[in-house]
N, C-alpha and C. Protein backbone atom coordinates (compact mmCIF):
# COMPACT_ATOMS: atom_id res chain seq x y z
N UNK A 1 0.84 -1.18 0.00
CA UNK A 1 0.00 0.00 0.00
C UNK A 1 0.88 1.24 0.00
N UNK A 2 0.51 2.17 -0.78
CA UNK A 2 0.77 3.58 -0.57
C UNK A 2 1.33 4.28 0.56
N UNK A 3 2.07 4.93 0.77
CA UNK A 3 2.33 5.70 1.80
C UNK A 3 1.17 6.94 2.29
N UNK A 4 0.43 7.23 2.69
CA UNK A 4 -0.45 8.42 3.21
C UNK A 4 0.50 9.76 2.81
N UNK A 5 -1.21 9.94 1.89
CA UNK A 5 -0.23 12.05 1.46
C UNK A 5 -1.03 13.23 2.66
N UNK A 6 -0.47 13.19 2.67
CA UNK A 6 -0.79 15.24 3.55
C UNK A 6 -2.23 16.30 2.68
N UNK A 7 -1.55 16.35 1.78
CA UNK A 7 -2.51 17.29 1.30
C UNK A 7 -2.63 16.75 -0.71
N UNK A 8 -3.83 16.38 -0.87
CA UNK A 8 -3.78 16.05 -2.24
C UNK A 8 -5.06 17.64 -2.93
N UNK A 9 -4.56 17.20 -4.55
CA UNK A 9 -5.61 18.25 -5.42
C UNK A 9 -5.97 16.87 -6.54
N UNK A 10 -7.86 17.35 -5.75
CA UNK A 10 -8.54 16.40 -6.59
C UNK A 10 -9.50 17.03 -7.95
N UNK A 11 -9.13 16.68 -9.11
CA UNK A 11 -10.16 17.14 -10.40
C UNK A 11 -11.16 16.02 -10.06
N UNK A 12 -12.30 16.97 -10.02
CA UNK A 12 -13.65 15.91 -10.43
C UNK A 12 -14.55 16.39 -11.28
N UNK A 13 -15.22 15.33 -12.08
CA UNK A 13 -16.22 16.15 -13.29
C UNK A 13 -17.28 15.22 -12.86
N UNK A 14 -18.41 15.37 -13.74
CA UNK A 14 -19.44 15.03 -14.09
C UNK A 14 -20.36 14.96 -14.79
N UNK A 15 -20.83 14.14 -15.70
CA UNK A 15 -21.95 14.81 -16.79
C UNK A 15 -23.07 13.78 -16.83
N UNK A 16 -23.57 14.58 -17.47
CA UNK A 16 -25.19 13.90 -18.11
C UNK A 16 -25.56 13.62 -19.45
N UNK A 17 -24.82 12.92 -20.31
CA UNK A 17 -25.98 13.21 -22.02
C UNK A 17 -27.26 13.04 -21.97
N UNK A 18 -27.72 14.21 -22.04
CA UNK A 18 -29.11 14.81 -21.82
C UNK A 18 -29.36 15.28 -20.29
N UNK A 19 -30.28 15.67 -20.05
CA UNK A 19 -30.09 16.55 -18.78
C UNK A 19 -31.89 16.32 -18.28
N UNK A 20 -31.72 15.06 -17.58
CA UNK A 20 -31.09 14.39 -17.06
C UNK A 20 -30.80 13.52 -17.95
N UNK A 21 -30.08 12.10 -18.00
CA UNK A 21 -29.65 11.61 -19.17
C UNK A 21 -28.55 10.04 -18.26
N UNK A 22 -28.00 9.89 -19.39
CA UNK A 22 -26.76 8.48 -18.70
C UNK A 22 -25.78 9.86 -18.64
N UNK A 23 -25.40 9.24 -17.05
CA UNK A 23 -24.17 10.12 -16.35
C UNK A 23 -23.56 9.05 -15.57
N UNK A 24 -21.84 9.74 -15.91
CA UNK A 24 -20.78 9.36 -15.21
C UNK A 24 -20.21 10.60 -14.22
N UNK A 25 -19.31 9.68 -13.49
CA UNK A 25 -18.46 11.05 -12.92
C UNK A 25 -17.09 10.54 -12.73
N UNK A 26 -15.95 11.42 -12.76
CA UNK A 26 -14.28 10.95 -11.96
C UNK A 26 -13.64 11.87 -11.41
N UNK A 27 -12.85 11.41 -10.89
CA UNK A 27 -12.09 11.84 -10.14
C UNK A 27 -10.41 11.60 -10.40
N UNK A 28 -9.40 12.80 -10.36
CA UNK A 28 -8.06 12.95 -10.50
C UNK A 28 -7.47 13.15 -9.13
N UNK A 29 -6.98 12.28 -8.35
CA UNK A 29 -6.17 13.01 -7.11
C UNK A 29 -4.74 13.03 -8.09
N UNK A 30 -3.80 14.05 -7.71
CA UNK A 30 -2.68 14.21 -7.78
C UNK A 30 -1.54 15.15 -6.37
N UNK A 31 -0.81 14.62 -6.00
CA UNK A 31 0.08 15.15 -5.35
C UNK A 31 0.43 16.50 -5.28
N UNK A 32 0.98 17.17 -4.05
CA UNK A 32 1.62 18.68 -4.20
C UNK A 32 2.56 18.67 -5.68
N UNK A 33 3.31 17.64 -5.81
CA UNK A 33 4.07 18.35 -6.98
C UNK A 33 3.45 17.57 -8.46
N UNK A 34 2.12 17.67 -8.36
CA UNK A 34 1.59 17.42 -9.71
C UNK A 34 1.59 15.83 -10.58
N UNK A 35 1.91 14.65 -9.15
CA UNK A 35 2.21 13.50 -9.87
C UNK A 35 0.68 12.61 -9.79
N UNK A 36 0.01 12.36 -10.75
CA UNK A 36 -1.38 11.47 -10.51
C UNK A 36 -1.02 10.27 -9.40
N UNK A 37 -1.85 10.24 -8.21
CA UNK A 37 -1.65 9.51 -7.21
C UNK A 37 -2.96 8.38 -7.60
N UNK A 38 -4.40 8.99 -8.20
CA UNK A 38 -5.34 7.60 -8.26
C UNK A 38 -6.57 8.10 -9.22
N UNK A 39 -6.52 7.69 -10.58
CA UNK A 39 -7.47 8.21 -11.16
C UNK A 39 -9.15 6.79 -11.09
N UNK A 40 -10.26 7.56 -10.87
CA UNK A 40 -11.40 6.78 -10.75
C UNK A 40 -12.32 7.45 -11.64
N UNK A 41 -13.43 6.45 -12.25
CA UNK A 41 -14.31 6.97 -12.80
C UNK A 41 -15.61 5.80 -12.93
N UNK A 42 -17.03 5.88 -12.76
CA UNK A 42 -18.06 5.45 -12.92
C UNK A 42 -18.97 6.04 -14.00
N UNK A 43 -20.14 4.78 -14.24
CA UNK A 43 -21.22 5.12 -14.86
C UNK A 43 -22.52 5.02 -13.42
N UNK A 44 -23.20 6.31 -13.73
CA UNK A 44 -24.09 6.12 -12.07
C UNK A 44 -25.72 6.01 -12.69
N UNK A 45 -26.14 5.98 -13.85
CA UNK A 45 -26.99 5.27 -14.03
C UNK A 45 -27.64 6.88 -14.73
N UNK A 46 -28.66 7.36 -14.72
CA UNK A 46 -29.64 8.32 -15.24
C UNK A 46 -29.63 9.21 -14.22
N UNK A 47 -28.93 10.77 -14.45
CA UNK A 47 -28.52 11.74 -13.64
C UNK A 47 -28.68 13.25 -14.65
N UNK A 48 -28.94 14.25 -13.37
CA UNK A 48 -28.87 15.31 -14.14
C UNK A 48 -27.86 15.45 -14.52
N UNK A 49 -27.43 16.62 -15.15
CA UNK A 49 -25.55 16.84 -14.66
C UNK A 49 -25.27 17.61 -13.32
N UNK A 50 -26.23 18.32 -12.53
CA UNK A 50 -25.86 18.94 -11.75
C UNK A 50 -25.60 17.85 -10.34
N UNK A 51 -26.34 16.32 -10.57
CA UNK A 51 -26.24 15.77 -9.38
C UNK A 51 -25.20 14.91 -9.62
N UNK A 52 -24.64 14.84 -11.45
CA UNK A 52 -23.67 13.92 -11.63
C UNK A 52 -22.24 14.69 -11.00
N UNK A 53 -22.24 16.33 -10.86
CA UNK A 53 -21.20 17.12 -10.29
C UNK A 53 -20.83 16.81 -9.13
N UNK A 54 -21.96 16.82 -8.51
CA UNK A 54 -22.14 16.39 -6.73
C UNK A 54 -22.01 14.53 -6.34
N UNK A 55 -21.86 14.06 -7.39
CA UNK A 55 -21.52 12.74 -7.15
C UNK A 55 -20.04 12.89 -7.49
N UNK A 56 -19.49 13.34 -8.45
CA UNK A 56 -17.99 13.02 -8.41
C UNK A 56 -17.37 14.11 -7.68
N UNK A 57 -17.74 15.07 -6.91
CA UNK A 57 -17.47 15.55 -5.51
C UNK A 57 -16.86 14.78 -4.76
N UNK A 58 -18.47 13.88 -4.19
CA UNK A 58 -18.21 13.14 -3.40
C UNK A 58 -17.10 11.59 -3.78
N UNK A 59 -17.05 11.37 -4.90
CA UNK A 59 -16.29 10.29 -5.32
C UNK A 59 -14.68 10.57 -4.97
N UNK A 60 -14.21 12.28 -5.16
CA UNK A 60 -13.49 12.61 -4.88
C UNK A 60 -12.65 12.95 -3.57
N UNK A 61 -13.70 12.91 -2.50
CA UNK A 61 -13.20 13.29 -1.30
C UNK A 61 -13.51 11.63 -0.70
N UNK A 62 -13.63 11.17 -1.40
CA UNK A 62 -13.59 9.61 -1.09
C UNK A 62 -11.97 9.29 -1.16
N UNK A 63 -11.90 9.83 -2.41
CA UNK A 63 -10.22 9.06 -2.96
C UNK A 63 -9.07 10.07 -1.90
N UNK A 64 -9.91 11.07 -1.87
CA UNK A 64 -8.68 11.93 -0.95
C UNK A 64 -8.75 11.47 0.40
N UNK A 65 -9.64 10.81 0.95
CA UNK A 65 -9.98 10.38 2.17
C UNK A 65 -8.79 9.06 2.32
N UNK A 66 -8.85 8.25 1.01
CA UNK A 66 -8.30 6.79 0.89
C UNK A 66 -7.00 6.88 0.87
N UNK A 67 -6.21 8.09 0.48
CA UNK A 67 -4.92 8.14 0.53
C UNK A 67 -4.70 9.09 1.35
N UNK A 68 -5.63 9.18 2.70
CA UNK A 68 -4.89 9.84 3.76
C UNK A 68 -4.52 11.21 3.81
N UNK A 69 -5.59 11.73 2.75
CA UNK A 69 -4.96 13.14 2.65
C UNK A 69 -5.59 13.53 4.31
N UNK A 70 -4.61 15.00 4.57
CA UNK A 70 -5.49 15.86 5.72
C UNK A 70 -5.83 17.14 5.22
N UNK A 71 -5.49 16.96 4.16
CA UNK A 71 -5.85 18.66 3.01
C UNK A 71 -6.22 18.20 1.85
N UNK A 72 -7.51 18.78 1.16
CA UNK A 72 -8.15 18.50 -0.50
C UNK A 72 -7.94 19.77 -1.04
N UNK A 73 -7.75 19.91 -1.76
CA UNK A 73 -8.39 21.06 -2.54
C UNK A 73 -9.14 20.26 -4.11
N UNK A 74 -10.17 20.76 -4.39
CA UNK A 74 -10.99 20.38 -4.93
C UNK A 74 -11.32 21.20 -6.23
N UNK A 75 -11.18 20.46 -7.24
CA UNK A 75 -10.75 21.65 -8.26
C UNK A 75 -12.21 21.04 -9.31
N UNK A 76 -13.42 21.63 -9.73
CA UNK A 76 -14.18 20.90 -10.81
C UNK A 76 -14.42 22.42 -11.57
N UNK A 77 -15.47 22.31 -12.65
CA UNK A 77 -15.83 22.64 -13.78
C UNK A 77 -17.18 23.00 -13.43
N UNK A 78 -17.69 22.66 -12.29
CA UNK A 78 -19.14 23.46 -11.86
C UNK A 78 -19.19 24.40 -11.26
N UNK A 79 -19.16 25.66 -11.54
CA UNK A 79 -19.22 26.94 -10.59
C UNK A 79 -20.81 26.53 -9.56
N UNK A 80 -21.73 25.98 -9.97
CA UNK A 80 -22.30 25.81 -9.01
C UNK A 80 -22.47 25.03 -8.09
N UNK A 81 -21.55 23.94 -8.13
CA UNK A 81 -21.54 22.97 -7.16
C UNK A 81 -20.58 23.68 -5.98
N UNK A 82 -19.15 24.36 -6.96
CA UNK A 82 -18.13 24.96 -6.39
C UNK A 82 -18.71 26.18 -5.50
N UNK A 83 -19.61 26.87 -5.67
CA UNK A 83 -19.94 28.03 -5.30
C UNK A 83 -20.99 27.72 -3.88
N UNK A 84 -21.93 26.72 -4.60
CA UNK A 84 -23.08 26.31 -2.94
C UNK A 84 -22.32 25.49 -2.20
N UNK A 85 -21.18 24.58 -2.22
CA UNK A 85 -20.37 24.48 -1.34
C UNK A 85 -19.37 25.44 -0.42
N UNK A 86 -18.96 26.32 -1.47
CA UNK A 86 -18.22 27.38 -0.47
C UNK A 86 -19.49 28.71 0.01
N UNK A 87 -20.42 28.54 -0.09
CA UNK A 87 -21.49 29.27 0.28
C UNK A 87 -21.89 30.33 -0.20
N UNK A 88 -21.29 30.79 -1.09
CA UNK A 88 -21.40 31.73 -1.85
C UNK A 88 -23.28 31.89 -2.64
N UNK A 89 -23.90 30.20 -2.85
CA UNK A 89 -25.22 30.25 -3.41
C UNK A 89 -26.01 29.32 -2.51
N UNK A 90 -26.92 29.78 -2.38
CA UNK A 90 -28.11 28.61 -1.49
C UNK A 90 -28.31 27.18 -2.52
N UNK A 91 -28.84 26.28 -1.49
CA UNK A 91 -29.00 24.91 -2.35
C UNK A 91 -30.49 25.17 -2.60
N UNK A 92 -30.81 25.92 -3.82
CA UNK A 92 -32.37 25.99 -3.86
C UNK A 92 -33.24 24.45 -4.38
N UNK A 93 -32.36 23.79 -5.10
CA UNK A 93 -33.17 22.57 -5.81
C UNK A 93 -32.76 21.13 -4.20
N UNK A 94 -34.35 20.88 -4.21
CA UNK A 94 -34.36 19.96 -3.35
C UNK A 94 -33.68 19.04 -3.18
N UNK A 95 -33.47 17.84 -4.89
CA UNK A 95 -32.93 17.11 -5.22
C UNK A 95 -31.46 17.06 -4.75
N UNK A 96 -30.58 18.46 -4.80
CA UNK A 96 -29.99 18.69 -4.22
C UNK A 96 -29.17 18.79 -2.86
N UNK A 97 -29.88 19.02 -1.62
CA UNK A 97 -30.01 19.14 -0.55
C UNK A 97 -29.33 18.12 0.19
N UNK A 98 -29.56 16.91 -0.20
CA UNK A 98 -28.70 16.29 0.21
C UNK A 98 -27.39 15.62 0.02
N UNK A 99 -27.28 15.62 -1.40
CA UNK A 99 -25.63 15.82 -1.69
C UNK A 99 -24.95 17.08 -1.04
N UNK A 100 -25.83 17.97 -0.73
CA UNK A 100 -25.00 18.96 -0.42
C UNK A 100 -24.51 18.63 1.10
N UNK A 101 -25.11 18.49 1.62
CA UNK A 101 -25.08 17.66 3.09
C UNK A 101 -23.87 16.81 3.07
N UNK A 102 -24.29 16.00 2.29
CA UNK A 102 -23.61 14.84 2.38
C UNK A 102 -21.66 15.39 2.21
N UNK A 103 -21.65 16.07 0.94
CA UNK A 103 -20.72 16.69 0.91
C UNK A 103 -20.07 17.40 2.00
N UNK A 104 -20.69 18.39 2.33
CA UNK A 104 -20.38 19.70 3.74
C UNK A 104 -19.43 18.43 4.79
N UNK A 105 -20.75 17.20 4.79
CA UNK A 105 -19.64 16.42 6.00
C UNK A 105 -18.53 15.64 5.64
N UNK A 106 -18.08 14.85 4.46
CA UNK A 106 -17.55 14.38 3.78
C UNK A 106 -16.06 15.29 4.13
N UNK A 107 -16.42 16.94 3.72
CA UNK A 107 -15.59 18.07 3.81
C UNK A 107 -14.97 18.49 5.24
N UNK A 108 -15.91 18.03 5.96
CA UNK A 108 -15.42 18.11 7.44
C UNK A 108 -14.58 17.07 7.97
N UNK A 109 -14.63 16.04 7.55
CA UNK A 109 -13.73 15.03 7.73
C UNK A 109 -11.85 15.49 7.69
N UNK A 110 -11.68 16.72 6.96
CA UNK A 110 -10.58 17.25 6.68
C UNK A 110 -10.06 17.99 7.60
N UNK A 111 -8.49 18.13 7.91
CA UNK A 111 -8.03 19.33 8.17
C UNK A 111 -8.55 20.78 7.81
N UNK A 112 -8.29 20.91 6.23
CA UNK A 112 -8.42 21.74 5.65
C UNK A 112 -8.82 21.41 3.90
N UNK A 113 -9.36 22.30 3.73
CA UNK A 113 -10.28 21.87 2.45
C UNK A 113 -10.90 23.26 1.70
N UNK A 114 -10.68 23.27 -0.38
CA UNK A 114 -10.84 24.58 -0.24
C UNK A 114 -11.89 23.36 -2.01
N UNK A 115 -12.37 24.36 -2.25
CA UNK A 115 -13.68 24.01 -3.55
C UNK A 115 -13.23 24.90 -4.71
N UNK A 116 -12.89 25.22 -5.72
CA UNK A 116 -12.98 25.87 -6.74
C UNK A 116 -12.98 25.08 -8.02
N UNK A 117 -13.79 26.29 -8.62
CA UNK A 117 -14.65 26.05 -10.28
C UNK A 117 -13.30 26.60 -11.26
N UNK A 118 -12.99 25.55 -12.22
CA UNK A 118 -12.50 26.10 -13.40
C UNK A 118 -13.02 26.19 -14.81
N UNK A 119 -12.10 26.74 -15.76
CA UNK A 119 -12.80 26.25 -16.97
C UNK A 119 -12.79 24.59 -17.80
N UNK A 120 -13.64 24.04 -18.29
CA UNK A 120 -13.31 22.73 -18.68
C UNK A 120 -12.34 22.04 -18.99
N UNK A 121 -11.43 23.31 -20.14
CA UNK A 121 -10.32 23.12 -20.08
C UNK A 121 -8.92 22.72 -19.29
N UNK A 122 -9.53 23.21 -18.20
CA UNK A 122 -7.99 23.10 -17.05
C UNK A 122 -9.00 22.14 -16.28
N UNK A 123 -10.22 20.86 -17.01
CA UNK A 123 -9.88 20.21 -15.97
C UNK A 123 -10.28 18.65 -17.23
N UNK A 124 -9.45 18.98 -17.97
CA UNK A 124 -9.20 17.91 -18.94
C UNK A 124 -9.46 16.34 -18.77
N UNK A 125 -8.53 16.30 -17.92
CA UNK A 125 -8.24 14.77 -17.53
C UNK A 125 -9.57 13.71 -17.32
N UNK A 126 -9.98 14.96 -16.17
CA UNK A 126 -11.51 14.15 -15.38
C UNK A 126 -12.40 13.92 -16.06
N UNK A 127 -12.62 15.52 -17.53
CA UNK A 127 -13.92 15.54 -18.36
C UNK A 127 -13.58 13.94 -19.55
N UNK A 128 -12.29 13.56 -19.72
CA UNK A 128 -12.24 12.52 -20.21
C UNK A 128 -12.56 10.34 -19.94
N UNK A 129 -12.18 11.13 -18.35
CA UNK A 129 -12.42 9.87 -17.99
C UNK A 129 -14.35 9.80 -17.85
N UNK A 130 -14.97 10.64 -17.72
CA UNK A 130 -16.57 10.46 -17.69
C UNK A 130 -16.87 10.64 -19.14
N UNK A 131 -16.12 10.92 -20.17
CA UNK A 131 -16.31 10.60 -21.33
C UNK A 131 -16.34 8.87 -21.88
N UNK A 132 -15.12 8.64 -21.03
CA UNK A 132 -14.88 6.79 -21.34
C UNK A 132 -15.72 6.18 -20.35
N UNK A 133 -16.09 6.80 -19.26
CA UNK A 133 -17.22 5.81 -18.58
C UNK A 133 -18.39 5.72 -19.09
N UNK A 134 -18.71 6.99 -19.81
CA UNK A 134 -19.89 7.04 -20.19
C UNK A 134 -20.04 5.71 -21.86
N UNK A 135 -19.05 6.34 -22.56
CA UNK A 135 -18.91 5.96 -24.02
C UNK A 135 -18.94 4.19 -23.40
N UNK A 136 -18.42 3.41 -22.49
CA UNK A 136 -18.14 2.21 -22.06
C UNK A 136 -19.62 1.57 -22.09
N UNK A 137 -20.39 2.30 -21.84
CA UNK A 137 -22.10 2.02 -21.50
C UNK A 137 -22.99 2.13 -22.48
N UNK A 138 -22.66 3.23 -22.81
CA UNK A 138 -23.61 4.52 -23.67
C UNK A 138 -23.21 4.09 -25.07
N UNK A 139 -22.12 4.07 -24.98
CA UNK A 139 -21.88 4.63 -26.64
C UNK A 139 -22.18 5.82 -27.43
């Protein structure tokens, strides 16, 4: 087994073809100096995309949990998952509510822990692997 990291940065994506639709989600942990420590990815069955975001969230602070991180930083492509987690937006959709939960504690489990939204682009890796989970199923 692995040695336990300190502080990992996890990419997670998520999507839906169609909205709601067949959705996957993954997850990228990589190390302080940028080395992929554990890439994961699923098919979760018929999802919006906004709950497929909040599932590979949580898929993610799973993997950061598994290698012992005591610091995440959490890097996805949803400003709104990224944003009602750092509180910036209320969880208005019900459906919601409890990933968000679920998350918040997931997040507490940490030392320290920070959420930010990028552009798709800078989060490549992850939008590919829910491309191949999906394409694995879907076609």
């Amino acid at each position: 087994m692995a040695e336990a990291v300190d502080r990992v940065v996890v990419h997670v994506d998520g999507g839906a073809r169609g909205n709601p639709g067949p959705a996957g989600i993954a997850a990228v942990a990589a190390g302080v100096g940028g080395d992929t420590l554990r890439e994961e990815s699923a098919y979760i069955g018929e999802a919006t995309n906004n709950v497929a975001e909040y599932r590979a969230l949580l898929l993610g602070l799973k993997v950061a949990e598994e290698l012992g991180a005591r610091e995440v930083e959490v890097v996805c492509d949803s400003q709104l998952v990224a944003r009602q987690v750092g509180g910036q937006y209320r969880v208005k959709h019900a459906g919601l509510r409890p990933l968000h939960q679920e998350a918040m504690a997931a997040l507490g489990r940490f030392d320290r822990w920070s959420v930010r939204d990028v552009r798709r682009e800078q989060n490549e890796r992850a939008d590919e692997l829910v491309n191949a989970a999906l394409d694995a199923v879907v076609g």
